[in-house]
C-alpha atoms as a PDB file:
ATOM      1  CA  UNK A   1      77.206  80.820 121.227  1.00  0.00           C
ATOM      2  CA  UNK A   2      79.682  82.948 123.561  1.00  0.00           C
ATOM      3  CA  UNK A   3      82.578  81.562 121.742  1.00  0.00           C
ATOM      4  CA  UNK A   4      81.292  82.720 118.106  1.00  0.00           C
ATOM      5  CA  UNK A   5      80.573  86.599 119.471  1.00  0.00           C
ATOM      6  CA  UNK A   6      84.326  86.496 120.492  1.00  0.00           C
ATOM      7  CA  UNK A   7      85.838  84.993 117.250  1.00  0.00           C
ATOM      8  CA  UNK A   8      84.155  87.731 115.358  1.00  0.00           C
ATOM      9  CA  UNK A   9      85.092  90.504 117.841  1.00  0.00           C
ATOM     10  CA  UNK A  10      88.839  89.473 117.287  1.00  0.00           C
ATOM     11  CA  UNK A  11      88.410  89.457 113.892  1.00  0.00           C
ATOM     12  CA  UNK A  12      87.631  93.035 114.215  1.00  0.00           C
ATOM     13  CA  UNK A  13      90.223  94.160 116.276  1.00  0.00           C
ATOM     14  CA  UNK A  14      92.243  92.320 113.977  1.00  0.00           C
ATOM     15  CA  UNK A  15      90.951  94.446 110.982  1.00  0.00           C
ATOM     16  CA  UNK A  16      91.491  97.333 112.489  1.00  0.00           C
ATOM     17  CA  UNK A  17      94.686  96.432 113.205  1.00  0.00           C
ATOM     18  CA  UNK A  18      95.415  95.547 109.440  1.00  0.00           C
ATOM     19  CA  UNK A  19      93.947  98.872 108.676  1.00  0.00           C
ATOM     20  CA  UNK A  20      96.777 100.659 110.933  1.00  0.00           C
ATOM     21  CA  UNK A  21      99.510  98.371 109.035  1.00  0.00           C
ATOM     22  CA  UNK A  22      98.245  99.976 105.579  1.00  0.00           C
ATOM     23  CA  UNK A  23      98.240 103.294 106.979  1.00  0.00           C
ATOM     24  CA  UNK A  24     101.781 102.639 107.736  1.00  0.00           C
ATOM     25  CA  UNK A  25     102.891 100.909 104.991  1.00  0.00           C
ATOM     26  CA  UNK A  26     101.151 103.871 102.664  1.00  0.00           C
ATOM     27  CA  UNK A  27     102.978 106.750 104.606  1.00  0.00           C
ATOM     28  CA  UNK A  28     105.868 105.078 104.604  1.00  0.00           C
ATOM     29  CA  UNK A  29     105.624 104.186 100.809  1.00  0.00           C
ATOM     30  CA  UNK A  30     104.515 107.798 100.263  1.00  0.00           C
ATOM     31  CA  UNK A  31     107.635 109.404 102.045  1.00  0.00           C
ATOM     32  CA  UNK A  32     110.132 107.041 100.465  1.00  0.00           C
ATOM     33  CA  UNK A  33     108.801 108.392  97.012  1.00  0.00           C
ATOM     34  CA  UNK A  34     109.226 112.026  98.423  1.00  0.00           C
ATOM     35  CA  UNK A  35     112.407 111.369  99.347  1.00  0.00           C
ATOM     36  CA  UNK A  36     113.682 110.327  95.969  1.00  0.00           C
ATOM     37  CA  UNK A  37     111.875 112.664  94.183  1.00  0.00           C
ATOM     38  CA  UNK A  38     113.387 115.921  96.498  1.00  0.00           C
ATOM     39  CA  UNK A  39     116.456 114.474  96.072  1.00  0.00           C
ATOM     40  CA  UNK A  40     116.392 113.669  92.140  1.00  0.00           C
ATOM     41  CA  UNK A  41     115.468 117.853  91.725  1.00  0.00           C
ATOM     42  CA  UNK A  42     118.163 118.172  93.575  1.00  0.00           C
ATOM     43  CA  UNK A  43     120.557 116.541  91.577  1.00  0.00           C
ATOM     44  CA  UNK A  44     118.727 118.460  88.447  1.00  0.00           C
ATOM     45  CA  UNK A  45     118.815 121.463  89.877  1.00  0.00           C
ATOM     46  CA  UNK A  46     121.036 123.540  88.345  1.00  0.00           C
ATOM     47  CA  UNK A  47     123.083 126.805  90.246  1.00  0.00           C
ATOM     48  CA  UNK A  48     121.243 129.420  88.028  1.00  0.00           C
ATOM     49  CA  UNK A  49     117.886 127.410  89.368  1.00  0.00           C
ATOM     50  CA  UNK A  50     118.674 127.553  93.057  1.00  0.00           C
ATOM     51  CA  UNK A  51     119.508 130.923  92.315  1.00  0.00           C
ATOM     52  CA  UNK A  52     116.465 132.007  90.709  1.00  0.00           C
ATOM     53  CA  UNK A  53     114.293 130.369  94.170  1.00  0.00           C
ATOM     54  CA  UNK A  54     116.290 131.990  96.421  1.00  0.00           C
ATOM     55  CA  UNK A  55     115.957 135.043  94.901  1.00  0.00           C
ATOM     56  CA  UNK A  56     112.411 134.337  94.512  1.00  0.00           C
ATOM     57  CA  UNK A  57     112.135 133.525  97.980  1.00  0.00           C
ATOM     58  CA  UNK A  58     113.587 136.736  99.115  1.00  0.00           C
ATOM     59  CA  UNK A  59     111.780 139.218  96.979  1.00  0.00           C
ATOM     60  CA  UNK A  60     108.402 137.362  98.578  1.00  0.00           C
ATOM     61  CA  UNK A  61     109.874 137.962 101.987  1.00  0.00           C
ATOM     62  CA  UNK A  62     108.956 140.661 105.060  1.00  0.00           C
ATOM     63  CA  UNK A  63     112.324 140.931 105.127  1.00  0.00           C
ATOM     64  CA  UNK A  64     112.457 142.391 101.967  1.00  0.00           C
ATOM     65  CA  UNK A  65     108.966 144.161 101.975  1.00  0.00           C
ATOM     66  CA  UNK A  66     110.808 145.829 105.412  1.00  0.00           C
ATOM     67  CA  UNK A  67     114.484 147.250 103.447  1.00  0.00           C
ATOM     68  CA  UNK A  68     112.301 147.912 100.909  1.00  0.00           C
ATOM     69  CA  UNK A  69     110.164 150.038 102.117  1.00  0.00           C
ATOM     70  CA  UNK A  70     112.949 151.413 104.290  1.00  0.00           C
ATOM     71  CA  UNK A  71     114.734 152.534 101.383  1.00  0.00           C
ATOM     72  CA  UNK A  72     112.003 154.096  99.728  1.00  0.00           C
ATOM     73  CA  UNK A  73     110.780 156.070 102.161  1.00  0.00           C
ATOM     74  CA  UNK A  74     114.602 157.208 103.109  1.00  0.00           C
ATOM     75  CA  UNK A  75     114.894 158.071  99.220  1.00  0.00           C
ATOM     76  CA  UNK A  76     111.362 160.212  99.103  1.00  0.00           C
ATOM     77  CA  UNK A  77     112.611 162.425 102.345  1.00  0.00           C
ATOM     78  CA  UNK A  78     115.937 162.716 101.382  1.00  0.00           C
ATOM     79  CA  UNK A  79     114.630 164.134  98.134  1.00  0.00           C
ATOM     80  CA  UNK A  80     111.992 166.052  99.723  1.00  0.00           C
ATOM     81  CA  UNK A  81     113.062 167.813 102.327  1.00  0.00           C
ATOM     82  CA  UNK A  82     114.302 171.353 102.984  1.00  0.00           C
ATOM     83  CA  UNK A  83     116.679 170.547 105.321  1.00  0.00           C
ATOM     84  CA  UNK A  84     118.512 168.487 102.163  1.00  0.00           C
ATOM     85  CA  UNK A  85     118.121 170.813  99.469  1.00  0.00           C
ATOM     86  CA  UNK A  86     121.899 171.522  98.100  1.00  0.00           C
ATOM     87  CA  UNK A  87     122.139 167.251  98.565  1.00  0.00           C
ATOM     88  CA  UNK A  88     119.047 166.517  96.712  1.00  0.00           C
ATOM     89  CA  UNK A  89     119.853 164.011  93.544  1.00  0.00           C
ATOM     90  CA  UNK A  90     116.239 162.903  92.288  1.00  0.00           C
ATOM     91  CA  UNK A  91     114.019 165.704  92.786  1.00  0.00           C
ATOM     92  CA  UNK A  92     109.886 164.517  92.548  1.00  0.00           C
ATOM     93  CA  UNK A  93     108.775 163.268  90.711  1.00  0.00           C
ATOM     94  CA  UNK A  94     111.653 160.839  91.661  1.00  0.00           C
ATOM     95  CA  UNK A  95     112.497 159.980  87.978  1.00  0.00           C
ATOM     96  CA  UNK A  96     115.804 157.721  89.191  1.00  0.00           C
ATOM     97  CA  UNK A  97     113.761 156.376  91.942  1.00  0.00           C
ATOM     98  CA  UNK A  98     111.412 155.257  89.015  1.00  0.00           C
ATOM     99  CA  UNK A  99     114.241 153.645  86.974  1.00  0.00           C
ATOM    100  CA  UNK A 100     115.329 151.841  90.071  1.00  0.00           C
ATOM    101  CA  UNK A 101     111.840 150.258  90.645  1.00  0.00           C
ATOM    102  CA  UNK A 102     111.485 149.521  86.931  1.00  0.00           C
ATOM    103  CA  UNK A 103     114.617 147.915  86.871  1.00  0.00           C
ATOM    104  CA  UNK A 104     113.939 145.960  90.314  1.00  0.00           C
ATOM    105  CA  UNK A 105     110.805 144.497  88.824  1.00  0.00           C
ATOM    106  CA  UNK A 106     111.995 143.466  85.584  1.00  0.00           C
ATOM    107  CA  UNK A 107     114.560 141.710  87.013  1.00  0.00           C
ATOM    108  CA  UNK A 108     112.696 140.009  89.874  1.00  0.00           C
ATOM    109  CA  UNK A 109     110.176 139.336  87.950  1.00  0.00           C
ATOM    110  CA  UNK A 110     111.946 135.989  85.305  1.00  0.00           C
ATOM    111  CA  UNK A 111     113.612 134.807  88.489  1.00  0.00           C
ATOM    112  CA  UNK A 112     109.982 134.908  90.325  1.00  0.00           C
ATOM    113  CA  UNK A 113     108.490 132.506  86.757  1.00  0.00           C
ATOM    114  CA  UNK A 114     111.137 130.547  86.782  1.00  0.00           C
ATOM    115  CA  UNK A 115     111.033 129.668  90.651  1.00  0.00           C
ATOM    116  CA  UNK A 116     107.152 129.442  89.778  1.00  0.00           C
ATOM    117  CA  UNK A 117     107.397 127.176  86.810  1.00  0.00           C
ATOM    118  CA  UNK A 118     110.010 125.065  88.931  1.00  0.00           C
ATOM    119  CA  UNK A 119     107.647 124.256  92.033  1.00  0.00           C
ATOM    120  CA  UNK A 120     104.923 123.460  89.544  1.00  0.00           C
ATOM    121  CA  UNK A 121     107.130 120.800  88.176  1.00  0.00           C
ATOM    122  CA  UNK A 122     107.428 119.561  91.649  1.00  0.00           C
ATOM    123  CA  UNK A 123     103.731 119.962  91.962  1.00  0.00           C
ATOM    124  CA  UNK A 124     102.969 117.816  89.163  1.00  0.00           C
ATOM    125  CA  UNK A 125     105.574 115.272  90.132  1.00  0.00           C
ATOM    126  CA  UNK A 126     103.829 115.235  94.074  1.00  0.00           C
ATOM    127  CA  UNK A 127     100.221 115.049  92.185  1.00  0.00           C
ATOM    128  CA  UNK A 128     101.318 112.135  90.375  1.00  0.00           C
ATOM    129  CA  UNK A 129     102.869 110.376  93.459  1.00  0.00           C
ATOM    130  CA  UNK A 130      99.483 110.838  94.917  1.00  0.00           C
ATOM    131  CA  UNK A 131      97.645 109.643  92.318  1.00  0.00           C
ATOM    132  CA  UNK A 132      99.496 106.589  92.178  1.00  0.00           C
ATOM    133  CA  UNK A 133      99.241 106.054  96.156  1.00  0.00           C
ATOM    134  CA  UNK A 134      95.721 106.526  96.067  1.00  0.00           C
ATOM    135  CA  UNK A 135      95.161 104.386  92.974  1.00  0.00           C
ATOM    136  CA  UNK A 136      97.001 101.266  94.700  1.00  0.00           C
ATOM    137  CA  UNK A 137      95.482 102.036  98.077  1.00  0.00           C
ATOM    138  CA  UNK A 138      91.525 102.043  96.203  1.00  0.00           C
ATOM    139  CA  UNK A 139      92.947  99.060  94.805  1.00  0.00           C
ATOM    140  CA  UNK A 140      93.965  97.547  98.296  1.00  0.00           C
ATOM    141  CA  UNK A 141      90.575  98.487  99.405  1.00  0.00           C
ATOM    142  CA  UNK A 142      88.644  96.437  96.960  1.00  0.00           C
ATOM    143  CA  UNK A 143      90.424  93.724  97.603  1.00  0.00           C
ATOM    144  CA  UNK A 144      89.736  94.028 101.616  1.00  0.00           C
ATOM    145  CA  UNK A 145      85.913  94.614 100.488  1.00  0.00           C
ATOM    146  CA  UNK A 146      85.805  91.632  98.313  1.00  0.00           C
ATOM    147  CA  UNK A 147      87.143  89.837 101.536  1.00  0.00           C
ATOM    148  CA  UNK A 148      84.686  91.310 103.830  1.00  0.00           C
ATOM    149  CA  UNK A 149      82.093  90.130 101.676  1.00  0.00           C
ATOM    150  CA  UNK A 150      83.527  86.224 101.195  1.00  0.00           C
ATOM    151  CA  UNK A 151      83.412  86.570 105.322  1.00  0.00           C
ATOM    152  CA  UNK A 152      79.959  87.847 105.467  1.00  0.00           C
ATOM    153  CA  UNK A 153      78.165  85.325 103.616  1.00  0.00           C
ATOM    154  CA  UNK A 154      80.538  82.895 105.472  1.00  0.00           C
ATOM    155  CA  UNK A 155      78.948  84.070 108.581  1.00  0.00           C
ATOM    156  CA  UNK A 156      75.871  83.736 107.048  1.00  0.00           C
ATOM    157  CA  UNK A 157      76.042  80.229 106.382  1.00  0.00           C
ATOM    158  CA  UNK A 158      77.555  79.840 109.790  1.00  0.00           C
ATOM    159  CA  UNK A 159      74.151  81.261 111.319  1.00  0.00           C
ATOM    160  CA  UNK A 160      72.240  79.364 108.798  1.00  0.00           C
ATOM    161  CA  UNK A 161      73.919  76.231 110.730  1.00  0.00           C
ATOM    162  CA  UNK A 162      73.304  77.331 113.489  1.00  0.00           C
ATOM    163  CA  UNK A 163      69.714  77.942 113.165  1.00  0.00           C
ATOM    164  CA  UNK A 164      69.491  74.446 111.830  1.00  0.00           C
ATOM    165  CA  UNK A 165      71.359  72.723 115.238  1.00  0.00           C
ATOM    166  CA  UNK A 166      69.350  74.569 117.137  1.00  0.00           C
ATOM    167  CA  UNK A 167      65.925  73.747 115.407  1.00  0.00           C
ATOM    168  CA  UNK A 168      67.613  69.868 115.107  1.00  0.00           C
ATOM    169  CA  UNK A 169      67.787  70.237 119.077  1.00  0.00           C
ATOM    170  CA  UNK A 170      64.697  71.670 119.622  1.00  0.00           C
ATOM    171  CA  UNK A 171      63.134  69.110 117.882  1.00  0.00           C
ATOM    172  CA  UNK A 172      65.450  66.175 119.384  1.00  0.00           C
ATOM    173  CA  UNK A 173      64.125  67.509 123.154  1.00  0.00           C
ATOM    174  CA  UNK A 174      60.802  68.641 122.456  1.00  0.00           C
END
């Protein structure tokens, strides 16, 4: 009976050790499709695209949120105070200034859609790789449950047996 508790133990560890490979074999699968996929938009990215994200990037930035503000606030005093009066080029209500940040939004503001609308595209394209990973892996995972369940009711016929040597022997010594 020992020897039966240990064949099913291995087969465990063994399982468990087949669930590991799929892991693997999934990530693996998963980051070979990412690969191809980063570098097919990058083949079909065009200048005026990369353009458009970097410029994107950088309006979304500290770094610009930091010059930015910097150069507002420089503007507003310069404008403002006494000390600058004969300099002063945009008195308030800072009409220019106004212009400038009209201007600065209007023009950030197709690069920042089409930097949007371009990481969507890669957001659908990831979404589908998922789905597709996950649809083969529930797929995988019937088949290991339809296995599980051919072993079970092996194992139950396997006690069943056993029940029946051990009543035969009962019955042989009794």
């Amino acid at each position: 009976m020992p020897k039966l508790t240990e064949d099913l133990n291995s087969t465990a560890v063994l399982s468990d050790a087949h669930a590991e490979r799929i892991d693997r074999i999934v990530d693996d699968y998963k980051n070979h499709i990412l690969t191809q996929l980063n570098a097919q938009d990058h083949r079909e990215t065009t200048r005026s695209d990369r353009l458009a994200d970097k410029v994107a990037f950088f309006a979304g930035s500290w770094k610009f949120i930091i010059i930015f503000s910097t150069f507002l606030i420089l503007w507003m005093l310069w404008n403002s105070l006494t000390i600058t009066n004969t300099l002063h080029f945009d008195v308030a209500p800072f009409i220019l200034l106004n212009l400038i940040l009209s201007f600065t939004a209007a023009f950030q503001a197709p690069f920042i859609i089409m930097s949007q609308n371009r990481q969507a595209i890669r957001d659908k394209h990831e979404a589908v790789v998922d789905f597709s990973i996950n649809y083969k892996a529930e797929i995988e995972i019937d088949d290991v449950q339809k296995h599980l369940h051919h072993l079970e009711l092996q194992v139950a016929d396997i006690h069943q047996m056993l029940h029946k040597l051990h009543s035969k022997q009962a019955e042989n010594q009794g």
